[in-house]
C-alpha atoms as a PDB file:
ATOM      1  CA  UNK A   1       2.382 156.277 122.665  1.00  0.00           C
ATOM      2  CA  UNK A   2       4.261 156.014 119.333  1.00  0.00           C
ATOM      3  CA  UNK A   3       7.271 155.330 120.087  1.00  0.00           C
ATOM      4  CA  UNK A   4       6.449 153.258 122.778  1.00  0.00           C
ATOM      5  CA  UNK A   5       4.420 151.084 120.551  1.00  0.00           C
ATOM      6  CA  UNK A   6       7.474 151.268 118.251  1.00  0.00           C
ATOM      7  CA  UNK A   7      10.066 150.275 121.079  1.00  0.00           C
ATOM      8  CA  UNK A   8       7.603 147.539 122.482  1.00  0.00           C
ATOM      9  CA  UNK A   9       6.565 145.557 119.456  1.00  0.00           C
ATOM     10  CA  UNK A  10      10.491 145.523 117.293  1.00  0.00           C
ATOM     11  CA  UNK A  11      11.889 144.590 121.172  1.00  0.00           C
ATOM     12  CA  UNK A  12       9.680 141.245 121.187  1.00  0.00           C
ATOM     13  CA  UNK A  13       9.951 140.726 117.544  1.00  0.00           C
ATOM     14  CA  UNK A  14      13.648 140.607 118.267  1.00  0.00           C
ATOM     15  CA  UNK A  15      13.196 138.121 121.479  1.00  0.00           C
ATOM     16  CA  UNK A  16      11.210 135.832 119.704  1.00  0.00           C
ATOM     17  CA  UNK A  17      13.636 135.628 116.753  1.00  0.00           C
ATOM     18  CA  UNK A  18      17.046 135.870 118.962  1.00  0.00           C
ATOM     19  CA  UNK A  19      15.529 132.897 121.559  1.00  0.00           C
ATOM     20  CA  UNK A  20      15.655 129.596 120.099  1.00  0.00           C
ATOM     21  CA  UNK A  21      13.156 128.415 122.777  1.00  0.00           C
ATOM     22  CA  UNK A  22      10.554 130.979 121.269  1.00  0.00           C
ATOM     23  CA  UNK A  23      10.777 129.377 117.871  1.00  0.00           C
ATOM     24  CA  UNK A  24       7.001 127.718 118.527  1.00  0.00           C
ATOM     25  CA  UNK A  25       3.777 128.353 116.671  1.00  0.00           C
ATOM     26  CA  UNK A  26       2.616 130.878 119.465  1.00  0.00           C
ATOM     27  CA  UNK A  27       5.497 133.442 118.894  1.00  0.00           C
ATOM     28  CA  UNK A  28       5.429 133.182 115.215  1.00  0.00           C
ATOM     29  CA  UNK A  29       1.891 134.395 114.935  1.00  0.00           C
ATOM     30  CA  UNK A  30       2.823 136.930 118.156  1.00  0.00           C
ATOM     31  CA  UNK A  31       5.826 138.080 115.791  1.00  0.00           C
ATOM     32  CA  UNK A  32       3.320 138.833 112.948  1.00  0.00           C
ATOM     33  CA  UNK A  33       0.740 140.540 115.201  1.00  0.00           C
ATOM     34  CA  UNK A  34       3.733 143.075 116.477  1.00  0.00           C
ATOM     35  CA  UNK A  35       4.962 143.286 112.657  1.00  0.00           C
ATOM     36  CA  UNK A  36       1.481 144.228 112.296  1.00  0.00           C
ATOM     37  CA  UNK A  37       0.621 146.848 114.879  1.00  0.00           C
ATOM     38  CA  UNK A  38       3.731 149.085 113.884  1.00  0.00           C
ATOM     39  CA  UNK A  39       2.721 149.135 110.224  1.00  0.00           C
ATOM     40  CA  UNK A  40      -0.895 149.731 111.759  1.00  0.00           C
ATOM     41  CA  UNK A  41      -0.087 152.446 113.780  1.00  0.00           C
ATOM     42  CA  UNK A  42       2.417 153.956 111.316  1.00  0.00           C
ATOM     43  CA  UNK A  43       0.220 154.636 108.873  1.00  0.00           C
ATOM     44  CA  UNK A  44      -2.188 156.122 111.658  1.00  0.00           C
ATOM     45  CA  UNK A  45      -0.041 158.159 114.373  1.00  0.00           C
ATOM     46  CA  UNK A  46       3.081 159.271 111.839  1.00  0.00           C
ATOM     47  CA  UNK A  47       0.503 162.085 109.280  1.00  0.00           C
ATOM     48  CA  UNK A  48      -1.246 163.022 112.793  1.00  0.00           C
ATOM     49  CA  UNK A  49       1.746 163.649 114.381  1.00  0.00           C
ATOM     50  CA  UNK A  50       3.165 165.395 111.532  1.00  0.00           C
ATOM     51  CA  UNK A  51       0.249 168.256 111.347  1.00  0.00           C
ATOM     52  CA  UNK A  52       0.577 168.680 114.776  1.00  0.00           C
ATOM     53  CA  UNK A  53       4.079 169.364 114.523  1.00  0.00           C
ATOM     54  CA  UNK A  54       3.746 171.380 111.231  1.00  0.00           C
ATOM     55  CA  UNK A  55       0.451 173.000 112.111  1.00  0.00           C
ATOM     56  CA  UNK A  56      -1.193 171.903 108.762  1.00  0.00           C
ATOM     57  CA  UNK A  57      -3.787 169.991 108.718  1.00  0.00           C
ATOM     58  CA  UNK A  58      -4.435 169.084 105.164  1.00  0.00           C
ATOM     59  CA  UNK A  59      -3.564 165.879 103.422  1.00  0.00           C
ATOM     60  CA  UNK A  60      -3.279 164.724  99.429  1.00  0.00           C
ATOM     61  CA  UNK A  61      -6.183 162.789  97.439  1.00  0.00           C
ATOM     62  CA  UNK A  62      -3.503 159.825  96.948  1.00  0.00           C
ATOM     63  CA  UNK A  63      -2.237 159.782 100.687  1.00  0.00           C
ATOM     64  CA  UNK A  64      -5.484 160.259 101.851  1.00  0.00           C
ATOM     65  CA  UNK A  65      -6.432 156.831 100.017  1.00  0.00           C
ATOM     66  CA  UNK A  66      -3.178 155.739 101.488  1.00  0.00           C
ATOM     67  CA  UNK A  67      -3.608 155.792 104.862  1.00  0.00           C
ATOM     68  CA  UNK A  68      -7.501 154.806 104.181  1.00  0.00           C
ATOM     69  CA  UNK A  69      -6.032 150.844 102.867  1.00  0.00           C
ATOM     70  CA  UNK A  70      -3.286 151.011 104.766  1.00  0.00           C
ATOM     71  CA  UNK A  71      -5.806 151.493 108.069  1.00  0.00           C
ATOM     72  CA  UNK A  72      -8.397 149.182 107.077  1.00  0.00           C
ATOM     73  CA  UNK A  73      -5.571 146.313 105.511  1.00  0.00           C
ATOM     74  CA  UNK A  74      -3.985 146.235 109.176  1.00  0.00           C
ATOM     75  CA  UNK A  75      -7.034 146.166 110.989  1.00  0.00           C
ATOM     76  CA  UNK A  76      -8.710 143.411 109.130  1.00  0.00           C
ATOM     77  CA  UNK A  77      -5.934 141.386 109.175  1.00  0.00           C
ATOM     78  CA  UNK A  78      -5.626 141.890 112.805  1.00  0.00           C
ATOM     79  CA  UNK A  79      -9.189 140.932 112.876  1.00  0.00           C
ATOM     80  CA  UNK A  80      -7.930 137.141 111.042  1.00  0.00           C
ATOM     81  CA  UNK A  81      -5.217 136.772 113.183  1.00  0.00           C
ATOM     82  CA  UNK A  82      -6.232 137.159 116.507  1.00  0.00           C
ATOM     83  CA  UNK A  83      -8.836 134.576 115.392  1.00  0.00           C
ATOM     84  CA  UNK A  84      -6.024 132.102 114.681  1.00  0.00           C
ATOM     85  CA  UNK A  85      -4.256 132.496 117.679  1.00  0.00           C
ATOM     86  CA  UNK A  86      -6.802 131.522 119.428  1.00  0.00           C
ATOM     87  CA  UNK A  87      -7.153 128.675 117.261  1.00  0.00           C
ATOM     88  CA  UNK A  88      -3.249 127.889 118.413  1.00  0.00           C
ATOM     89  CA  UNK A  89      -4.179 127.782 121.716  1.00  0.00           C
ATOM     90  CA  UNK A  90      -7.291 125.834 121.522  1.00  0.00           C
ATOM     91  CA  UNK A  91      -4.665 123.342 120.033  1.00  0.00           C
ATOM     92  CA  UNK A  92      -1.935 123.584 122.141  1.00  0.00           C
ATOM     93  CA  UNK A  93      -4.282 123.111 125.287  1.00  0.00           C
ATOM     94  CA  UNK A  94      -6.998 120.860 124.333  1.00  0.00           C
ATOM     95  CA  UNK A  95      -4.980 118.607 122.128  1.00  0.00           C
ATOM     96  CA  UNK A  96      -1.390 119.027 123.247  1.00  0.00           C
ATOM     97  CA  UNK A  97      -0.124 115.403 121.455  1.00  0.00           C
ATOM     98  CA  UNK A  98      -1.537 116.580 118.252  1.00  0.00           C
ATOM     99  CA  UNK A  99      -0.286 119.853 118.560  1.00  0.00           C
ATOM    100  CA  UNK A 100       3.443 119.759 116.852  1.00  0.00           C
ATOM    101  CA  UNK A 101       1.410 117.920 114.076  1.00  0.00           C
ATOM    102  CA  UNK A 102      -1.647 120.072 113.291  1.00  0.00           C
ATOM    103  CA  UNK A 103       0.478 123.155 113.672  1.00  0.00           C
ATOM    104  CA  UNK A 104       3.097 122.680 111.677  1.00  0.00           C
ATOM    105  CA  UNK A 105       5.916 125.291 110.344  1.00  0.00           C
ATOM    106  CA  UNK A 106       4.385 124.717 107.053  1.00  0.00           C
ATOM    107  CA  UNK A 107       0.487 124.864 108.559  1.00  0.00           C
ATOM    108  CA  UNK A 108       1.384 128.507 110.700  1.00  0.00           C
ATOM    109  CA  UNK A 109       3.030 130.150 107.402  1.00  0.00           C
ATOM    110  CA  UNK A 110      -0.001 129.252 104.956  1.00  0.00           C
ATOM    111  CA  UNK A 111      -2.393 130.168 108.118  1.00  0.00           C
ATOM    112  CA  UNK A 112      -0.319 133.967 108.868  1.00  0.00           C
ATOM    113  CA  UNK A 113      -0.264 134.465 104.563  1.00  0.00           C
ATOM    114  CA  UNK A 114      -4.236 133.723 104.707  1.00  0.00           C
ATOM    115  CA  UNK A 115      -4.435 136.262 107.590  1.00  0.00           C
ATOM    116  CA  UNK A 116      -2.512 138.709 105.545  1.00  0.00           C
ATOM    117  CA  UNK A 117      -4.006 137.760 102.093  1.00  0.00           C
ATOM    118  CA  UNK A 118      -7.547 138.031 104.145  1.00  0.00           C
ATOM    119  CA  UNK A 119      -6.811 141.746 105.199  1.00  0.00           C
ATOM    120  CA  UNK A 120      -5.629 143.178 102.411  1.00  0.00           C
ATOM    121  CA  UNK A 121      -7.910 142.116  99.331  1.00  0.00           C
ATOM    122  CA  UNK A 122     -10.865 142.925 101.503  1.00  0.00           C
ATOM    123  CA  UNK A 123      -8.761 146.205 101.960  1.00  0.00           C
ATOM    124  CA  UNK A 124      -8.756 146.621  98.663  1.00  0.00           C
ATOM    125  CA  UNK A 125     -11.696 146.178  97.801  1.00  0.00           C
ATOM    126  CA  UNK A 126     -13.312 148.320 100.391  1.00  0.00           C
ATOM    127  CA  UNK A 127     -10.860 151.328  99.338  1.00  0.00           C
ATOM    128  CA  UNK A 128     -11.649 150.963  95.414  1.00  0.00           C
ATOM    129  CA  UNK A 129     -15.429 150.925  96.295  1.00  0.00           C
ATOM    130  CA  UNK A 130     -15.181 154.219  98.781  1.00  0.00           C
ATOM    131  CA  UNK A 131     -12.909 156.067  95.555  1.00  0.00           C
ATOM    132  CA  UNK A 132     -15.014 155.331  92.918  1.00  0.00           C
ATOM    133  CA  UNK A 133     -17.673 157.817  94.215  1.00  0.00           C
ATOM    134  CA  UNK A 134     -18.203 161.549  94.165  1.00  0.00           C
ATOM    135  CA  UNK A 135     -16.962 164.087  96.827  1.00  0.00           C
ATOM    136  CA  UNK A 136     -18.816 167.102  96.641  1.00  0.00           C
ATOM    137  CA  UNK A 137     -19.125 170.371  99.113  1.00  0.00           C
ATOM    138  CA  UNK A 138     -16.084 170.415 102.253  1.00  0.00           C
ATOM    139  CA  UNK A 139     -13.446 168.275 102.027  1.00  0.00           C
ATOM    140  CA  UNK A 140     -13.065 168.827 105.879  1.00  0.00           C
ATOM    141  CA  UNK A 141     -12.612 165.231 107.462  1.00  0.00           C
ATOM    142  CA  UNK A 142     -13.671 165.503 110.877  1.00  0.00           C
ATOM    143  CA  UNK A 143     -11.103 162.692 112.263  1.00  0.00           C
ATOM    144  CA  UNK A 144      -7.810 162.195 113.337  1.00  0.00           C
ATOM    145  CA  UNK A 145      -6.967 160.669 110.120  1.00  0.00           C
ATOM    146  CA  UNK A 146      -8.509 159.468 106.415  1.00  0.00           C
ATOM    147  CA  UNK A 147     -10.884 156.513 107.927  1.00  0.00           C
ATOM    148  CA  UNK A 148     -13.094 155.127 105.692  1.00  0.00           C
ATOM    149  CA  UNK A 149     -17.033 155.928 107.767  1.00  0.00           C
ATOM    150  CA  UNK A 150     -15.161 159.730 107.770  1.00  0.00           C
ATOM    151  CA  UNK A 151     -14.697 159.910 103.928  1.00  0.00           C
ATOM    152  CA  UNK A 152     -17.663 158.501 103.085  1.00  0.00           C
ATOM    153  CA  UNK A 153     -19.549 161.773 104.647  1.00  0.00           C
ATOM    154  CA  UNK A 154     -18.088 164.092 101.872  1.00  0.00           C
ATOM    155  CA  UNK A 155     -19.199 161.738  99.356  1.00  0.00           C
ATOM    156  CA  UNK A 156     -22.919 162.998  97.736  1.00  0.00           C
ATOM    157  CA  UNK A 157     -23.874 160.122  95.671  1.00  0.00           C
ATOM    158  CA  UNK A 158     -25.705 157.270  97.234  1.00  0.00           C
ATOM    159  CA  UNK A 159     -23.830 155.057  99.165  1.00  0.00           C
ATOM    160  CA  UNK A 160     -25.928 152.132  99.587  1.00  0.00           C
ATOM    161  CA  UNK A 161     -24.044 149.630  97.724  1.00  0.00           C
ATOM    162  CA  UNK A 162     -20.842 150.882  99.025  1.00  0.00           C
ATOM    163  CA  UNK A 163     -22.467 150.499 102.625  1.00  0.00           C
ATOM    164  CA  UNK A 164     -23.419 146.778 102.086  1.00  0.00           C
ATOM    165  CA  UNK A 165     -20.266 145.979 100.967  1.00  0.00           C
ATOM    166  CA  UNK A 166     -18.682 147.347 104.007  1.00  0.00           C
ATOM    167  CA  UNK A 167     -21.438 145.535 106.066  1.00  0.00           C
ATOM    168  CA  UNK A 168     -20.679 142.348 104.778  1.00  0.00           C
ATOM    169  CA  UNK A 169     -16.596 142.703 105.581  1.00  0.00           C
ATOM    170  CA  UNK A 170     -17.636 143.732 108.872  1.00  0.00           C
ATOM    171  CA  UNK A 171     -20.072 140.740 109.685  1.00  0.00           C
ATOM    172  CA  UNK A 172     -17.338 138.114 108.044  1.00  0.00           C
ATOM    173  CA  UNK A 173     -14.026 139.921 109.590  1.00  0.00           C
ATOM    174  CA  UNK A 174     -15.327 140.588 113.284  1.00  0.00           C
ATOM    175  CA  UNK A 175     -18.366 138.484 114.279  1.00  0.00           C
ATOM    176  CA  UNK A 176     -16.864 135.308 112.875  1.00  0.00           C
ATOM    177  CA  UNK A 177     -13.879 135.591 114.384  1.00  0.00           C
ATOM    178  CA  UNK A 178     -15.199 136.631 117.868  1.00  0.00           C
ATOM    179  CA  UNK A 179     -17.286 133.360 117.647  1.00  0.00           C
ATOM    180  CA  UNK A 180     -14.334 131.682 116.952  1.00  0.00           C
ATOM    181  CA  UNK A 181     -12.698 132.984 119.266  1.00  0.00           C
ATOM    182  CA  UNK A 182     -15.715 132.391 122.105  1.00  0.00           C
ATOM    183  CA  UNK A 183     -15.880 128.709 121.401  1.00  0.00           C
ATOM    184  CA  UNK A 184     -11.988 128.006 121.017  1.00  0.00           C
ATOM    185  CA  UNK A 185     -11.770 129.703 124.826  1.00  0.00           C
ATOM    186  CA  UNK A 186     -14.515 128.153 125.843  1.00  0.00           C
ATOM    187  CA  UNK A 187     -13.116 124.593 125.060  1.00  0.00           C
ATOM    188  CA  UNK A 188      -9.786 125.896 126.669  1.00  0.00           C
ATOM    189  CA  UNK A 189     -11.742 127.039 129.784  1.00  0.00           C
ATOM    190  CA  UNK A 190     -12.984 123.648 130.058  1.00  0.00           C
ATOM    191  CA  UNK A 191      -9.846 121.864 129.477  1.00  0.00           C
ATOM    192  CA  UNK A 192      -7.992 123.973 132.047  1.00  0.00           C
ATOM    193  CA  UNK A 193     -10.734 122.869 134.444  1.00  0.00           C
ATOM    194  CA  UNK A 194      -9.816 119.388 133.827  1.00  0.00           C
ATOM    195  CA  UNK A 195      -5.753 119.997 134.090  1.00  0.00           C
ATOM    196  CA  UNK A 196      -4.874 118.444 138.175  1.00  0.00           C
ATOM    197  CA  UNK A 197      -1.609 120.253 137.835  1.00  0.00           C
ATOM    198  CA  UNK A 198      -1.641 123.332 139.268  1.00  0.00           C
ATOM    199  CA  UNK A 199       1.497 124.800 137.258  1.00  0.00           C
ATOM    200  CA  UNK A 200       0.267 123.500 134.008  1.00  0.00           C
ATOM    201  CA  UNK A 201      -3.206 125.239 134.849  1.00  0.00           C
ATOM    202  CA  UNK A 202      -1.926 128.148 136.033  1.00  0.00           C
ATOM    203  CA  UNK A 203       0.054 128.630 132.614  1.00  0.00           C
ATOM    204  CA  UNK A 204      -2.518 127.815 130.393  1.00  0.00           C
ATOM    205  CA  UNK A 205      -4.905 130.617 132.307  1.00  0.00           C
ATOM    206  CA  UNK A 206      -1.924 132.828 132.252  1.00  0.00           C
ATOM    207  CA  UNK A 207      -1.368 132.748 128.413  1.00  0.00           C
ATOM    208  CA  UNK A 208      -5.152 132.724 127.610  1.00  0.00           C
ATOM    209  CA  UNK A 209      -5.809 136.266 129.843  1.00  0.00           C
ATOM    210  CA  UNK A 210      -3.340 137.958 128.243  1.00  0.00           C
ATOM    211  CA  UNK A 211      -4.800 137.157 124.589  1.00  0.00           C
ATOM    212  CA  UNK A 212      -8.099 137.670 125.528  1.00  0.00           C
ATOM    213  CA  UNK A 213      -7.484 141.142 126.885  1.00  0.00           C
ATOM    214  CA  UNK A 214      -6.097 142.150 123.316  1.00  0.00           C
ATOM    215  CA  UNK A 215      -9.222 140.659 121.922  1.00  0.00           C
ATOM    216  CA  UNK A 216     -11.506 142.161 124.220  1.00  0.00           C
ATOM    217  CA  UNK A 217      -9.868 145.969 123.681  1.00  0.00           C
ATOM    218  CA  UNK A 218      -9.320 145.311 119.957  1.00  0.00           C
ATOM    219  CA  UNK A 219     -12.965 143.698 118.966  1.00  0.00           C
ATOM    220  CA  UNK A 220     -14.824 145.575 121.170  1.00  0.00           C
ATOM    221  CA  UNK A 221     -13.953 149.459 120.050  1.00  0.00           C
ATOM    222  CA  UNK A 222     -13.814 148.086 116.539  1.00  0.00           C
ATOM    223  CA  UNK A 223     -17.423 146.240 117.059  1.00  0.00           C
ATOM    224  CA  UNK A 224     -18.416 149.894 118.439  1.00  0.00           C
ATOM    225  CA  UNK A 225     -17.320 151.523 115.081  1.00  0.00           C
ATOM    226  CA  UNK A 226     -18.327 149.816 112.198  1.00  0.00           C
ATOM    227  CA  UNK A 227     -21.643 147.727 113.788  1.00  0.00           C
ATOM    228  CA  UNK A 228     -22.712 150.140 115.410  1.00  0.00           C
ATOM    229  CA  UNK A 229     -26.777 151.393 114.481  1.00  0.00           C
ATOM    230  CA  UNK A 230     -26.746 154.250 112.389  1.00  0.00           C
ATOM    231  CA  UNK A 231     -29.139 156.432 114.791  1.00  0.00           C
ATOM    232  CA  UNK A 232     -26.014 156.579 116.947  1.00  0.00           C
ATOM    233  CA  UNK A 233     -23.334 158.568 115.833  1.00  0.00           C
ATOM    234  CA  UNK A 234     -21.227 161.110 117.631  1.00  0.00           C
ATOM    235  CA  UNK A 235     -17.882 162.509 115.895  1.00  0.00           C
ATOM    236  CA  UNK A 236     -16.228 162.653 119.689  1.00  0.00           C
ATOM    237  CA  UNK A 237     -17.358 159.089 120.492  1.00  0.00           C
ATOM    238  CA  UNK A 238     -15.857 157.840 117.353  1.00  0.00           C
ATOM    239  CA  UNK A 239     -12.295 159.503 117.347  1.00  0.00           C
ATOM    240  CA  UNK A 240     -11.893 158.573 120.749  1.00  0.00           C
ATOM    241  CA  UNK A 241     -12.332 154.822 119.730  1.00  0.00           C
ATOM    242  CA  UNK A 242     -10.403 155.466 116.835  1.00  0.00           C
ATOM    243  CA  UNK A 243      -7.403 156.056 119.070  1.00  0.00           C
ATOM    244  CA  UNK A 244      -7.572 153.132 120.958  1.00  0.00           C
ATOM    245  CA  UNK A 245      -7.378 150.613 118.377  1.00  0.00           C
ATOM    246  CA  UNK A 246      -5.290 152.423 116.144  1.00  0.00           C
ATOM    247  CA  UNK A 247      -3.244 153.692 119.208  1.00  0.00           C
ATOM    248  CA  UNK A 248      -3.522 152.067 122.722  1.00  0.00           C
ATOM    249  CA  UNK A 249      -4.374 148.591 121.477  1.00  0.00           C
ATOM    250  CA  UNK A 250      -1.174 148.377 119.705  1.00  0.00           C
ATOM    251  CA  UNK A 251       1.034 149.879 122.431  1.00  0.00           C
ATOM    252  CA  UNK A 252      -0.666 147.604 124.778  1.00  0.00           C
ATOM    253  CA  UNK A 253       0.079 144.264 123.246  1.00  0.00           C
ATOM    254  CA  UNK A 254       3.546 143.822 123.748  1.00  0.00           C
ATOM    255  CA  UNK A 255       3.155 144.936 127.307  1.00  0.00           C
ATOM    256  CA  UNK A 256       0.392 142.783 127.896  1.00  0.00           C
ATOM    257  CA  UNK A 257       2.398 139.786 126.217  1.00  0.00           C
ATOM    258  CA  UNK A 258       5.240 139.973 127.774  1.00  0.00           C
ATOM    259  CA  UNK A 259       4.207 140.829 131.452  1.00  0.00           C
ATOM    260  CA  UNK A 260       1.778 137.959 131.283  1.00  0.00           C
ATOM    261  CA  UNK A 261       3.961 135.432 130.193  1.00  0.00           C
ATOM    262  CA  UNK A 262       7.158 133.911 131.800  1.00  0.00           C
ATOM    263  CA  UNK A 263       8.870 132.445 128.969  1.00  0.00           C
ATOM    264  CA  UNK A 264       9.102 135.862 127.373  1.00  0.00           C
ATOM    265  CA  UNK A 265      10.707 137.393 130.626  1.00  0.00           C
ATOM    266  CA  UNK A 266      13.005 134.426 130.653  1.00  0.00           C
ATOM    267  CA  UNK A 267      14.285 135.327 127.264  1.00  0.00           C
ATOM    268  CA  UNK A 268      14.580 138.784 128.153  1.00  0.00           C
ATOM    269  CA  UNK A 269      16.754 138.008 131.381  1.00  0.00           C
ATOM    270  CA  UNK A 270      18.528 135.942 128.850  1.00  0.00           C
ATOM    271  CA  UNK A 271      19.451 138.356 125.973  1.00  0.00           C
ATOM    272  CA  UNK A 272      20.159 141.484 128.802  1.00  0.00           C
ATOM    273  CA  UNK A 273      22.263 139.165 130.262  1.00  0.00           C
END
């Protein structure tokens, strides 16, 4: 799945850079998502494939807290940026003279820096709140890796504040964007109702399926973590949806990209030609 997600994500970083005709808003925040999901699963997969090779399962104070930012700064920033590219589309499809206008090269760069700025101050924050408290009895974390609800079972001290923090970056970073997201495809949905062309509709349905599966795998295993009610909470349940958005959901998106859309098999043909 690694190296997959590796192979998948640099090889249409590299199309969308090499093909002049991918130079559009679309690919540059595609580009940024795939920059994104091999730093994301990087700091997830490499340590947990290491201990398996190695056969020790430990892991330092420091790259504990590491992987802990490094986790929650991809992941919220996906959260951002799936939210704008929706946005793009909503643009592209529902106002396609204003389009070149409203996005911009200028407009996508500040949009992808807020994405990024987004994820990793509330990161940050999140990390430096978790650290600050006491760990006291086993240091066993009972995960695949250093995630944040996982550490904050060692900790005896209370946790309240730290908990409504984390509440708070969880109702602004995936409930707001999902809504986003609903209303910007529900506009689209509407407009591609409208189009009378049936290759222009068929393209705009095309593109939109393929983003929404992302969002629907990404949002809804990461919903199932962190909003979850507190009564329910099984350790299996929880590393098994830790793998698929740290894991699958990554390795998934440039497949799910590039099979779904025909300019990006174009510029493949292209550059193997």
């Amino acid at each position: 799945m690694y190296l997959i997600t590796l192979l998948g994500n640099i090889i249409l970083m590299s199309i969308t850079i090499l093909d002049s005709h991918l130079h559009k808003p679309m690919y540059f925040f595609l580009s940024n998502l795939s920059f994104l999901d091999i730093w994301y699963t990087s700091s997830a997969l490499t340590p947990m494939l290491t201990n398996f090779v190695s056969g020790k399962n430990t892991i330092s104070f420091s790259g504990c807290a590491t992987q802990m930012y490094f986790s929650l700064a991809m992941g919220s920033t996906e959260c951002v940026l799936l939210s704008t590219m929706a946005y793009d589309r909503y643009v592209a499809i529902c106002n396609p003279l204003r389009y070149p206008i409203i996005m911009n090269k200028r407009a996508c760069v500040q949009i992808a820096a807020g994405s990024w700025m987004t994820g990793c101050l509330t990161a940050l924050v999140e990390t430096v709140s978790v650290l600050q408290l006491s760990v006291c009895g086993s240091s066993i974390i009972n995960r695949f890796t250093c995630e944040i609800l996982a550490v904050l079972k060692l900790v005896c001290v209370d946790t309240s504040r730290v908990q409504l923090i984390m509440l708070v970056i969880s109702v602004l970073l995936l409930p707001m964007p999902m809504l986003l997201i609903c209303v910007s495809y529900a506009f689209i949905l509407s407009s591609i109702l409208r189009i009378s062309s049936v290759d222009g509709g068929s393209k705009a349905f095309s593109t939109c399926a393929a983003h929404l599966t992302v969002v629907v795998l990404f949002y809804g295993t990461a919903l199932s973590m962190y909003l979850k009610p507190s009564a329910v909470d099984s350790q299996e349940i929880d590393k098994f949806m830790a793998l698929v958005y740290a894991g699958l959901t990554p390795m998934l998106n440039p497949i799910i990209y590039s099979l779904r859309n025909k300019e990006v098999k174009v510029a493949v043909k292209k550059i193997a030609d």
